[in-house]
PDB file of N, CA and C in Angstrom:
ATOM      1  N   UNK A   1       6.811  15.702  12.375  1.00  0.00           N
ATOM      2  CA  UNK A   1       6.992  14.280  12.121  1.00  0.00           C
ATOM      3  C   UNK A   1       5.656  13.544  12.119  1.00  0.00           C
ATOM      4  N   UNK A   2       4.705  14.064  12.796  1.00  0.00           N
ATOM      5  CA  UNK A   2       3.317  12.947  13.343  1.00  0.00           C
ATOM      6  C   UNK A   2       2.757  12.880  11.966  1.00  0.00           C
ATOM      7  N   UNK A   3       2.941  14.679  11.262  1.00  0.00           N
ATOM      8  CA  UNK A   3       2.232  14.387  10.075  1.00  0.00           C
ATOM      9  C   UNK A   3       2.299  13.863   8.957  1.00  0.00           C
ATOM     10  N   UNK A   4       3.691  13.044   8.743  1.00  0.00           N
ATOM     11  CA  UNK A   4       4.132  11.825   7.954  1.00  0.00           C
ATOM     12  C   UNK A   4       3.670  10.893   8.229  1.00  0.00           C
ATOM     13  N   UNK A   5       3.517  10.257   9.669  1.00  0.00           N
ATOM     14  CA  UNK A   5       3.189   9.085  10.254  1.00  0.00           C
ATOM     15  C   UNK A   5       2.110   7.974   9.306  1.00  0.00           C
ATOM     16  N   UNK A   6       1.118   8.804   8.630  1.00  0.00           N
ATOM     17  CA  UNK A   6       0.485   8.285   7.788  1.00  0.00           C
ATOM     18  C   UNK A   6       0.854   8.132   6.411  1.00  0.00           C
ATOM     19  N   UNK A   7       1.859   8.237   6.095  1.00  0.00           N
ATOM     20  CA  UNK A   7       2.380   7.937   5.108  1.00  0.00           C
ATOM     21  C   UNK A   7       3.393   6.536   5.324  1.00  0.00           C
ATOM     22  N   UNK A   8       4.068   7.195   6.222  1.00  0.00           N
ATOM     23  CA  UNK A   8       4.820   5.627   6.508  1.00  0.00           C
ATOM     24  C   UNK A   8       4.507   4.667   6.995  1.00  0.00           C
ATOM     25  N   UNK A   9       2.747   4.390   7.566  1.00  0.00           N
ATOM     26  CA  UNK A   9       2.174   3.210   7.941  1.00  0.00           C
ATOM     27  C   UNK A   9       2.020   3.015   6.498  1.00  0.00           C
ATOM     28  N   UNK A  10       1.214   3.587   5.770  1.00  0.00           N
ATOM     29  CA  UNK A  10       1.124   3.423   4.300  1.00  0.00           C
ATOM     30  C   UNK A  10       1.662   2.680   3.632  1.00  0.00           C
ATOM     31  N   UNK A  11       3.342   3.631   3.590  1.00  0.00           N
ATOM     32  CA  UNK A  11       4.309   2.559   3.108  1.00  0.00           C
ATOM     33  C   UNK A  11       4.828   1.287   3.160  1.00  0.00           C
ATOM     34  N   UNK A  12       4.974   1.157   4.702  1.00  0.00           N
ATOM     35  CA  UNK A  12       5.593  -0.086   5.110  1.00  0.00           C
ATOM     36  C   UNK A  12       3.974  -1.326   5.153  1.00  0.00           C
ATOM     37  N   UNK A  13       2.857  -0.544   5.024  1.00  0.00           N
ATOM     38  CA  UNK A  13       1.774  -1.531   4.994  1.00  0.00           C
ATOM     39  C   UNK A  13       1.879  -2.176   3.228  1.00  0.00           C
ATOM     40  N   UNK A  14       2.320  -1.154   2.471  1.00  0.00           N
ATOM     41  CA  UNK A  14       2.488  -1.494   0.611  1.00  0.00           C
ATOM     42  C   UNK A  14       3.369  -2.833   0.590  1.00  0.00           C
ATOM     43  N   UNK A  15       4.509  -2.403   1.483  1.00  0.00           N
ATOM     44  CA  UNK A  15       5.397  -3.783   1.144  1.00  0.00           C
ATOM     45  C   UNK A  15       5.575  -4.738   1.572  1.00  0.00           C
ATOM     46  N   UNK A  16       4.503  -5.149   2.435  1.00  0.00           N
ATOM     47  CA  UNK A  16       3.870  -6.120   3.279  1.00  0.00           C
ATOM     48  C   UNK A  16       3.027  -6.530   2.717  1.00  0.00           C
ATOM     49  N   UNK A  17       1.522  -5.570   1.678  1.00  0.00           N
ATOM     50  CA  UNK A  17       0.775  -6.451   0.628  1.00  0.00           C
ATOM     51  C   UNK A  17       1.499  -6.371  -0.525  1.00  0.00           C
ATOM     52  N   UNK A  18       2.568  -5.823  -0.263  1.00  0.00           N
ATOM     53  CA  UNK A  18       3.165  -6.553  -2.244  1.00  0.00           C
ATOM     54  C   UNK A  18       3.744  -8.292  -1.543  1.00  0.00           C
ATOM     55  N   UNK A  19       4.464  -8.295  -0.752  1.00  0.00           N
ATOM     56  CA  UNK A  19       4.838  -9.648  -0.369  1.00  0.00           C
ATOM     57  C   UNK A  19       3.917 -10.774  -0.171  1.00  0.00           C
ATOM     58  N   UNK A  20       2.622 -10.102   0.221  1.00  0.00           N
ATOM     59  CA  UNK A  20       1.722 -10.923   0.881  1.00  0.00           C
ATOM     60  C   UNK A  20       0.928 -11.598  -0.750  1.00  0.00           C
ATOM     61  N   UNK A  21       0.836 -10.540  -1.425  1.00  0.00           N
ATOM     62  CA  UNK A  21       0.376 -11.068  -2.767  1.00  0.00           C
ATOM     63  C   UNK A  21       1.140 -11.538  -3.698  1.00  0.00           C
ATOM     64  N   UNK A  22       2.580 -11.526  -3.213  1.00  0.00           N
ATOM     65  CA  UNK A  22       3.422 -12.213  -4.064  1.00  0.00           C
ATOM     66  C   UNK A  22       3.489 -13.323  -3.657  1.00  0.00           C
ATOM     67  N   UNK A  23       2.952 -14.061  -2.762  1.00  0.00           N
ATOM     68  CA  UNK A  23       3.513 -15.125  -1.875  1.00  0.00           C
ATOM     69  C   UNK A  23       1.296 -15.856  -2.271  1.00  0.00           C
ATOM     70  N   UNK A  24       0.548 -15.361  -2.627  1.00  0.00           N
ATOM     71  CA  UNK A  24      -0.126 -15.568  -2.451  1.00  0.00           C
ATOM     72  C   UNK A  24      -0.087 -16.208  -3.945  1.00  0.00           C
ATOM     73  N   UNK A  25       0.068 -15.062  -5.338  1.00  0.00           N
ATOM     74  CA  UNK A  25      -0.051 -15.047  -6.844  1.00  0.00           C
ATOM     75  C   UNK A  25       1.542 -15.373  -7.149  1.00  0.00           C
ATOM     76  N   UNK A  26       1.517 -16.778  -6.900  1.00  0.00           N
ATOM     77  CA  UNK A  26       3.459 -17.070  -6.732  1.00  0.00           C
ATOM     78  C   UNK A  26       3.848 -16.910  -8.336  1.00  0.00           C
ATOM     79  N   UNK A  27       2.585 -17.227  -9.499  1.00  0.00           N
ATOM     80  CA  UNK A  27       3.068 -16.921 -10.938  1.00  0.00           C
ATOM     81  C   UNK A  27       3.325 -15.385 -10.982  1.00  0.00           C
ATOM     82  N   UNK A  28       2.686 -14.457 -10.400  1.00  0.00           N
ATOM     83  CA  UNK A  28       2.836 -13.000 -10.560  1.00  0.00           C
ATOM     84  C   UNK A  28       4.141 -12.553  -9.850  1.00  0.00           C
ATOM     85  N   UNK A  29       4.255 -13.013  -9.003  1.00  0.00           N
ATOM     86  CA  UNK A  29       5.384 -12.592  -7.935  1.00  0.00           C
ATOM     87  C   UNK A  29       6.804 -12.149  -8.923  1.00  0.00           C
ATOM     88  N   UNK A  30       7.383 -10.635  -7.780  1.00  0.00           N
ATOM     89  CA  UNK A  30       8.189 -10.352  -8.634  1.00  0.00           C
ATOM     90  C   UNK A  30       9.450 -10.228  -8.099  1.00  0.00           C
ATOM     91  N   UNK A  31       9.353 -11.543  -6.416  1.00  0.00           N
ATOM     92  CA  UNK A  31      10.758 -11.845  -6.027  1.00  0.00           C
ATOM     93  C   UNK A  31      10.189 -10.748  -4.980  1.00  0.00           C
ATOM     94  N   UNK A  32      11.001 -10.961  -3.701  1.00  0.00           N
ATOM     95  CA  UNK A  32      10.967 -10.418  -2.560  1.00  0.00           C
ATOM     96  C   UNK A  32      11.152  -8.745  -2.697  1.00  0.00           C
ATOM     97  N   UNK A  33      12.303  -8.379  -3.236  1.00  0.00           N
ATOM     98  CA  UNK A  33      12.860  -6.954  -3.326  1.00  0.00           C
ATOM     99  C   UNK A  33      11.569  -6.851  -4.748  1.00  0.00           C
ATOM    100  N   UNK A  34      11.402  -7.178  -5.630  1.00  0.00           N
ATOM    101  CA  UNK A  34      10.603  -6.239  -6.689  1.00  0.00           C
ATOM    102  C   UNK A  34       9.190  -6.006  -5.885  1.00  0.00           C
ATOM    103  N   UNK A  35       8.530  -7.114  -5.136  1.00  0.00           N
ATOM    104  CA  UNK A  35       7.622  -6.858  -4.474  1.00  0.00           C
ATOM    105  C   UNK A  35       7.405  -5.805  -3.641  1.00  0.00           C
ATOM    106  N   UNK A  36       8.522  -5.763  -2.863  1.00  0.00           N
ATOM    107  CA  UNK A  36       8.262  -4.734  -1.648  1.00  0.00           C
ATOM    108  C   UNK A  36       8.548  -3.328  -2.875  1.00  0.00           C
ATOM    109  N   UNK A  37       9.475  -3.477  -3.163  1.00  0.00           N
ATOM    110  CA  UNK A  37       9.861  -1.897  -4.132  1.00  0.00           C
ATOM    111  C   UNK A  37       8.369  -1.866  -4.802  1.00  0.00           C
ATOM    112  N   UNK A  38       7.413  -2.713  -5.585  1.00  0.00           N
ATOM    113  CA  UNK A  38       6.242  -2.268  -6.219  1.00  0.00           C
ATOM    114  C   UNK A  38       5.044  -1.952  -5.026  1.00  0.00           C
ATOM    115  N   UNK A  39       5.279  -2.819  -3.535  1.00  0.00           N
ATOM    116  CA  UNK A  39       4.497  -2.699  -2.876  1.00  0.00           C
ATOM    117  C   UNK A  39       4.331  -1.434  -2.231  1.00  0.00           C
ATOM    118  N   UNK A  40       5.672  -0.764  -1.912  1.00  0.00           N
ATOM    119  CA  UNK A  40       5.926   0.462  -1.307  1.00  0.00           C
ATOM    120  C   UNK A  40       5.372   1.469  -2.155  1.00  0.00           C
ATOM    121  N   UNK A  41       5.483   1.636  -3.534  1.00  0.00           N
ATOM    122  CA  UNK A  41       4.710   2.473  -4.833  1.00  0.00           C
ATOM    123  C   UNK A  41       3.344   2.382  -4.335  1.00  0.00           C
ATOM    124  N   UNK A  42       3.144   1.143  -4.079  1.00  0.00           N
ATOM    125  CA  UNK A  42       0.857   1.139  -4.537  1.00  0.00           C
ATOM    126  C   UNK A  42       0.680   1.314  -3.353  1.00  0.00           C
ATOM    127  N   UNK A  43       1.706   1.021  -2.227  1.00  0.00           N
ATOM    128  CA  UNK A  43       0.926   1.329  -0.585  1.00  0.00           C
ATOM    129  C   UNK A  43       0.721   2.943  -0.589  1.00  0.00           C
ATOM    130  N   UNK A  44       1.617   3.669  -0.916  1.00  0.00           N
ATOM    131  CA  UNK A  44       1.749   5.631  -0.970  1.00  0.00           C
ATOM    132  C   UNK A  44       0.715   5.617  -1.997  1.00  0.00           C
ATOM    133  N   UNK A  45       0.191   5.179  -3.248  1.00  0.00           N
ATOM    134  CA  UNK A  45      -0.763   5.607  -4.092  1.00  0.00           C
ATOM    135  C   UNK A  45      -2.111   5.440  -3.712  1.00  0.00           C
ATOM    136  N   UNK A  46      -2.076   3.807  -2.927  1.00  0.00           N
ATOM    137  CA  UNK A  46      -3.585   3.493  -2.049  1.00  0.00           C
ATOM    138  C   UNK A  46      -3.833   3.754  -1.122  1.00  0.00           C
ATOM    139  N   UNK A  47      -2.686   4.694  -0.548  1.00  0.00           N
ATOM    140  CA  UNK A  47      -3.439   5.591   0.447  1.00  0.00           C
ATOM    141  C   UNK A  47      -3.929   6.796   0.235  1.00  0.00           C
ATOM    142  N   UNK A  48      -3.044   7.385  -0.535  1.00  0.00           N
ATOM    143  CA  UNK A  48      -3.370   8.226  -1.179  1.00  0.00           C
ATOM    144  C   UNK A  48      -4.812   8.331  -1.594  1.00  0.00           C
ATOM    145  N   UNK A  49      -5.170   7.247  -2.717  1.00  0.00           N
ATOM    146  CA  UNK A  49      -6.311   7.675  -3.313  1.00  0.00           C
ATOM    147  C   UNK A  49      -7.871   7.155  -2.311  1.00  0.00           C
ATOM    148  N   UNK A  50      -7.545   6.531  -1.847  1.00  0.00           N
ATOM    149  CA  UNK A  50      -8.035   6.122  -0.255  1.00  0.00           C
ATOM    150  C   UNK A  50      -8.529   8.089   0.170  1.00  0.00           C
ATOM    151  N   UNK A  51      -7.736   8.525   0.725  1.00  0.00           N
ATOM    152  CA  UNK A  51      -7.400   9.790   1.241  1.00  0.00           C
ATOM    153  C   UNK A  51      -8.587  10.666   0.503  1.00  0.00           C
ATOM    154  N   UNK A  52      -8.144  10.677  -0.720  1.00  0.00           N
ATOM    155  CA  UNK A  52      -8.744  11.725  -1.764  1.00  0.00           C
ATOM    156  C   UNK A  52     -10.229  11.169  -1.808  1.00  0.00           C
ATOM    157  N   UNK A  53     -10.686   9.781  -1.463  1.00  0.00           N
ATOM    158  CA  UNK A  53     -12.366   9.589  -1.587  1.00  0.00           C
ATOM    159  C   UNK A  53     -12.869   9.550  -0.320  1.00  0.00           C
ATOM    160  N   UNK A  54     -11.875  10.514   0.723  1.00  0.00           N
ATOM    161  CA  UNK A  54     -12.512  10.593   1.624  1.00  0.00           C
ATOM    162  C   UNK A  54     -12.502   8.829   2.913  1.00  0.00           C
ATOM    163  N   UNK A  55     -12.190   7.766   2.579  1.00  0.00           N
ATOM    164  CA  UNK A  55     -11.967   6.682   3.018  1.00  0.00           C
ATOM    165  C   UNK A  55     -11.486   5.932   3.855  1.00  0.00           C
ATOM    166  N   UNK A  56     -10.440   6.985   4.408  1.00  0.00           N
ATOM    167  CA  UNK A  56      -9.320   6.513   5.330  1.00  0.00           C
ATOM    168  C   UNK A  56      -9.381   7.690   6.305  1.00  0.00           C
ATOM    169  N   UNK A  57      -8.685   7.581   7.313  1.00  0.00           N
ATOM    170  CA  UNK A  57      -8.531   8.004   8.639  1.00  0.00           C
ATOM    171  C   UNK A  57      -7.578   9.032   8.570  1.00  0.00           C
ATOM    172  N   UNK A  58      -6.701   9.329   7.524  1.00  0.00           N
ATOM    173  CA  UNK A  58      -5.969  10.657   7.369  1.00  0.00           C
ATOM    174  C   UNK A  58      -5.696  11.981   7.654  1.00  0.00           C
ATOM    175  N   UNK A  59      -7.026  12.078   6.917  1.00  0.00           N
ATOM    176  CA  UNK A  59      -7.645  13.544   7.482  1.00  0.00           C
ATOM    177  C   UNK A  59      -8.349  13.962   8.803  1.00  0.00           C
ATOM    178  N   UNK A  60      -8.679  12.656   9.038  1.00  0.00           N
ATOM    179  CA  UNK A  60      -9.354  13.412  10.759  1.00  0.00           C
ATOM    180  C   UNK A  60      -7.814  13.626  11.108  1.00  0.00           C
ATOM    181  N   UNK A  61      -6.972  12.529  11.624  1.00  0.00           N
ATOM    182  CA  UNK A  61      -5.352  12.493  11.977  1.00  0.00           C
ATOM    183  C   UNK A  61      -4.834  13.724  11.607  1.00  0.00           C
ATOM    184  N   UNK A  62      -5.119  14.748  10.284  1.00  0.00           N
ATOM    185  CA  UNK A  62      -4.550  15.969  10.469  1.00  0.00           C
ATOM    186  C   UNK A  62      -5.212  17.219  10.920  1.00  0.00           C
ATOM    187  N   UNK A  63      -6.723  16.387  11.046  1.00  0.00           N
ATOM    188  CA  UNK A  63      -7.211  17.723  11.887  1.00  0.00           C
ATOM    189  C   UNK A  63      -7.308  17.541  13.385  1.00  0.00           C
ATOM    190  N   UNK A  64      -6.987  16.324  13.496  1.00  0.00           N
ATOM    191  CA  UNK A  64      -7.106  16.570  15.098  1.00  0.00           C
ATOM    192  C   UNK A  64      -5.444  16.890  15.705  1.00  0.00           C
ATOM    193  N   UNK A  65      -4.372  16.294  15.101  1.00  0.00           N
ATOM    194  CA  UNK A  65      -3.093  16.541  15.178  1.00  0.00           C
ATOM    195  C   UNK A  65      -2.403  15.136  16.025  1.00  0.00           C
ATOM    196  N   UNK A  66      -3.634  13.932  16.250  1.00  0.00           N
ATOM    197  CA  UNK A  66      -2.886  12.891  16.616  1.00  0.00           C
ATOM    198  C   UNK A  66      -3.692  12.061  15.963  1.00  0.00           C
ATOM    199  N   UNK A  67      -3.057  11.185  15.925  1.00  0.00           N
ATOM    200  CA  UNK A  67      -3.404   9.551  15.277  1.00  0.00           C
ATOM    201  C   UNK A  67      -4.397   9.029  16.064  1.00  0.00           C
ATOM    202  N   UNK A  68      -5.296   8.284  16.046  1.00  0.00           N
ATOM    203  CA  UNK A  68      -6.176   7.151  16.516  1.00  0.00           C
ATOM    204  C   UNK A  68      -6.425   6.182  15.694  1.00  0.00           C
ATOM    205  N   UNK A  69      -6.788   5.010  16.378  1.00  0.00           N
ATOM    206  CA  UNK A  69      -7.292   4.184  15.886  1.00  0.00           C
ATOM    207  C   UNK A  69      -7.570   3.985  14.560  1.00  0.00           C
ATOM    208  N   UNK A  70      -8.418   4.478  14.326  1.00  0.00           N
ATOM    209  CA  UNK A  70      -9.478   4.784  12.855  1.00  0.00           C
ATOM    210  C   UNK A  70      -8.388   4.982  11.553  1.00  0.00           C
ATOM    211  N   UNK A  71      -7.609   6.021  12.249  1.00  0.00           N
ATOM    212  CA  UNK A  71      -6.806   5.993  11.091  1.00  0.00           C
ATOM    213  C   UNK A  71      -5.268   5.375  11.026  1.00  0.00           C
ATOM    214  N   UNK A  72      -5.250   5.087  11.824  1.00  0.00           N
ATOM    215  CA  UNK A  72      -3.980   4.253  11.872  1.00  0.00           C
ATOM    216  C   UNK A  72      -4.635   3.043  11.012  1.00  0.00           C
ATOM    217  N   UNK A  73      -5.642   1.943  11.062  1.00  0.00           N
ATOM    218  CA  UNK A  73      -6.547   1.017  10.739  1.00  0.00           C
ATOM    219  C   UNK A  73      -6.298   1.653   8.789  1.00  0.00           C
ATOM    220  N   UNK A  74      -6.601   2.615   8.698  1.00  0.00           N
ATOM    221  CA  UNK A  74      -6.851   3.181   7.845  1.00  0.00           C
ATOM    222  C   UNK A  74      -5.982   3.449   7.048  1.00  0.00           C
ATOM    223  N   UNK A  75      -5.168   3.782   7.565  1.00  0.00           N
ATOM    224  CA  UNK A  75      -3.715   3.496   6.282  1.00  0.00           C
ATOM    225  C   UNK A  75      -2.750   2.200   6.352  1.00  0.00           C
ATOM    226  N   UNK A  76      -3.100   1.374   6.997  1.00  0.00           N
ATOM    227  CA  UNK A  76      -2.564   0.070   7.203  1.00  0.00           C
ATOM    228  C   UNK A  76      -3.509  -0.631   5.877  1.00  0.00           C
ATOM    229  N   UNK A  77      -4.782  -0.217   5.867  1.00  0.00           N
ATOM    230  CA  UNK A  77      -5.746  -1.133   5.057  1.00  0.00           C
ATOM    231  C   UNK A  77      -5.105  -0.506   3.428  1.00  0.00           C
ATOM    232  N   UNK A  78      -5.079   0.921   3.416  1.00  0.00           N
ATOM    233  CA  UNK A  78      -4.722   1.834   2.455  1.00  0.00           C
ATOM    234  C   UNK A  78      -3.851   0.881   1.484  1.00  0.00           C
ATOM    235  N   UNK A  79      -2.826   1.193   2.659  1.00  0.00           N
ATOM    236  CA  UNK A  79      -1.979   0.593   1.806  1.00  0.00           C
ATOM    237  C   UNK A  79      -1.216  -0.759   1.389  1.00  0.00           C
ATOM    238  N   UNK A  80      -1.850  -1.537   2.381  1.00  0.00           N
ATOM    239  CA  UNK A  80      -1.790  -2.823   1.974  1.00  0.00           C
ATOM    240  C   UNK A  80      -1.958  -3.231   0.975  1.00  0.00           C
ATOM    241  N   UNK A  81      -3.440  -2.995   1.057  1.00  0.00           N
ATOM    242  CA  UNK A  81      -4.274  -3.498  -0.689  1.00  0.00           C
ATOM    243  C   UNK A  81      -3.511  -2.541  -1.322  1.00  0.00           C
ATOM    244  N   UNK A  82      -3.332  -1.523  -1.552  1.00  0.00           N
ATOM    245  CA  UNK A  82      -2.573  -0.675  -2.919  1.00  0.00           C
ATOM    246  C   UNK A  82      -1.611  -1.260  -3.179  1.00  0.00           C
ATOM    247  N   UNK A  83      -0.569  -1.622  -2.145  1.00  0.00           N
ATOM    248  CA  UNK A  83       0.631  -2.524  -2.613  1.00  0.00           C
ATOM    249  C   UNK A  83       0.404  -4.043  -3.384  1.00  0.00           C
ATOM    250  N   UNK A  84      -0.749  -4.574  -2.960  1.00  0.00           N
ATOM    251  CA  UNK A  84      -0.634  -6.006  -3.083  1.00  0.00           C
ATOM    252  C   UNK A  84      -1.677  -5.533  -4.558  1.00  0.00           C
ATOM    253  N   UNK A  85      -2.192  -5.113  -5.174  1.00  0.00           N
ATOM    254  CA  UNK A  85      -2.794  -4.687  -6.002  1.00  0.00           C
ATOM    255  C   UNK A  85      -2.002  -3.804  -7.286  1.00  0.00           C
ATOM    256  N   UNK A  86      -1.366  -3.523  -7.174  1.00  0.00           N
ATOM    257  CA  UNK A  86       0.082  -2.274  -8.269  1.00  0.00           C
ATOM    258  C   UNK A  86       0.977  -3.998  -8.202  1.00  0.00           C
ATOM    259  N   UNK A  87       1.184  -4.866  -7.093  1.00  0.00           N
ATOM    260  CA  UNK A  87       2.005  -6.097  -6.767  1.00  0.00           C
ATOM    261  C   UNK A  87       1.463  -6.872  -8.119  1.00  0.00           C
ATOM    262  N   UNK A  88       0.172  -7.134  -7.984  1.00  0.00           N
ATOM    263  CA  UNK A  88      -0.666  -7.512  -8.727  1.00  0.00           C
ATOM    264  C   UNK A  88      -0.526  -7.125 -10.741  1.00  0.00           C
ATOM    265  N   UNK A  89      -0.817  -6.245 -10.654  1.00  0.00           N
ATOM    266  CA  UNK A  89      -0.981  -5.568 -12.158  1.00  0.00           C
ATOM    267  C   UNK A  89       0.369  -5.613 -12.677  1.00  0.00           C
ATOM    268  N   UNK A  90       1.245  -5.288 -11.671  1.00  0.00           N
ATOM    269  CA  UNK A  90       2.621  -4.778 -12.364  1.00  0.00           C
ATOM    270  C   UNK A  90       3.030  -6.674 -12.779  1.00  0.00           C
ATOM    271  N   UNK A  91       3.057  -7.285 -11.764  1.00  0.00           N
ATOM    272  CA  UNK A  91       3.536  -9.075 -12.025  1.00  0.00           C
ATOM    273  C   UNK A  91       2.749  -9.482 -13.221  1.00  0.00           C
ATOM    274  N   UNK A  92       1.496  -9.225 -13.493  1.00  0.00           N
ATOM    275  CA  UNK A  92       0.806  -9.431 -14.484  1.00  0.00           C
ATOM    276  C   UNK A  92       1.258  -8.805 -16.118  1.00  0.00           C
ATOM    277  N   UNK A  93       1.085  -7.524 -16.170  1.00  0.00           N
ATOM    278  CA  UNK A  93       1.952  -7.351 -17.045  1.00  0.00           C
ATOM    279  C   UNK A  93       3.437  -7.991 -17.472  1.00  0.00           C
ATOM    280  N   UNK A  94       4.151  -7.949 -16.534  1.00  0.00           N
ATOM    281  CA  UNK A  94       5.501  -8.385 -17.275  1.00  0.00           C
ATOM    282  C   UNK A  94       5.418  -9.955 -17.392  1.00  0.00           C
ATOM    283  N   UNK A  95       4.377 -11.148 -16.559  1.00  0.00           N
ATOM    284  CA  UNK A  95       4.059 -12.408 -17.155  1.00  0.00           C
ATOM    285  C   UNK A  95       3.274 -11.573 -18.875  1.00  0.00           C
ATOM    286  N   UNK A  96       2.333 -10.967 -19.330  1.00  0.00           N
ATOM    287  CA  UNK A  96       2.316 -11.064 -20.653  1.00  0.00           C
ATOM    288  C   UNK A  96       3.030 -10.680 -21.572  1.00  0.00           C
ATOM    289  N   UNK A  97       3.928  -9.912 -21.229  1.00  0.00           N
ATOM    290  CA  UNK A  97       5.240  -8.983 -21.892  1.00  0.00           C
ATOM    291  C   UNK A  97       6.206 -10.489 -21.738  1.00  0.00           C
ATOM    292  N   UNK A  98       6.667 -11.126 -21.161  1.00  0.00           N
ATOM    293  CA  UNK A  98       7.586 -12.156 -21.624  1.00  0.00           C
ATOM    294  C   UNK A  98       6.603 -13.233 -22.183  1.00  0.00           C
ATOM    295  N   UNK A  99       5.638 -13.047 -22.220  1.00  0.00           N
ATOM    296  CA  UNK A  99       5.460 -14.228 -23.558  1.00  0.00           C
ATOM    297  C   UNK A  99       5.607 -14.160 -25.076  1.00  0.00           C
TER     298      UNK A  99
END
């Protein structure tokens, strides 16, 4: 289980910056539920790619076999911005697609 743990700060950090940037970019916003559903997508992708440049706290967390600080910090940041950012692009697109 521990070694999910960073995924699901991830997640639940995505749909917290999809809300946070929907509430911020109120023309982009794509309503409470599209937010969190796009936020939860870019929080798992920005941690993800977070992960892969080396950036985040992940990988120590699976080599040491517990969480600290660093990376807990670290996929909270992950995936915040990934959510509020995919929150971002995706609201943007469909404002130019309905014009």
């Amino acid at each position: 289980m521990e070694e999910y743990l960073p995924l699901i700060i991830q997640l639940i950090s995505g749909a917290v910056g999809g809300n946070v940037a929907g509430k911020i970019l109120k023309n982009l916003s794509l309503g409470t539920v599209g937010n969190s559903i796009v936020g939860i997508l870019g929080g798992g992708l920005g941690g993800t790619l977070l992960g892969m440049l080396g950036m985040s706290g992940a990988e120590a967390a699976e080599a040491s076999t517990s969480m600290d600080l660093s990376s807990i910090l670290g996929s909270v940041a992950g995936g915040g911005v990934g959510g509020g950012v995919l929150m971002a692009i995706i609201g943007a697109v469909k404002k130019a697609i309905s014009k």
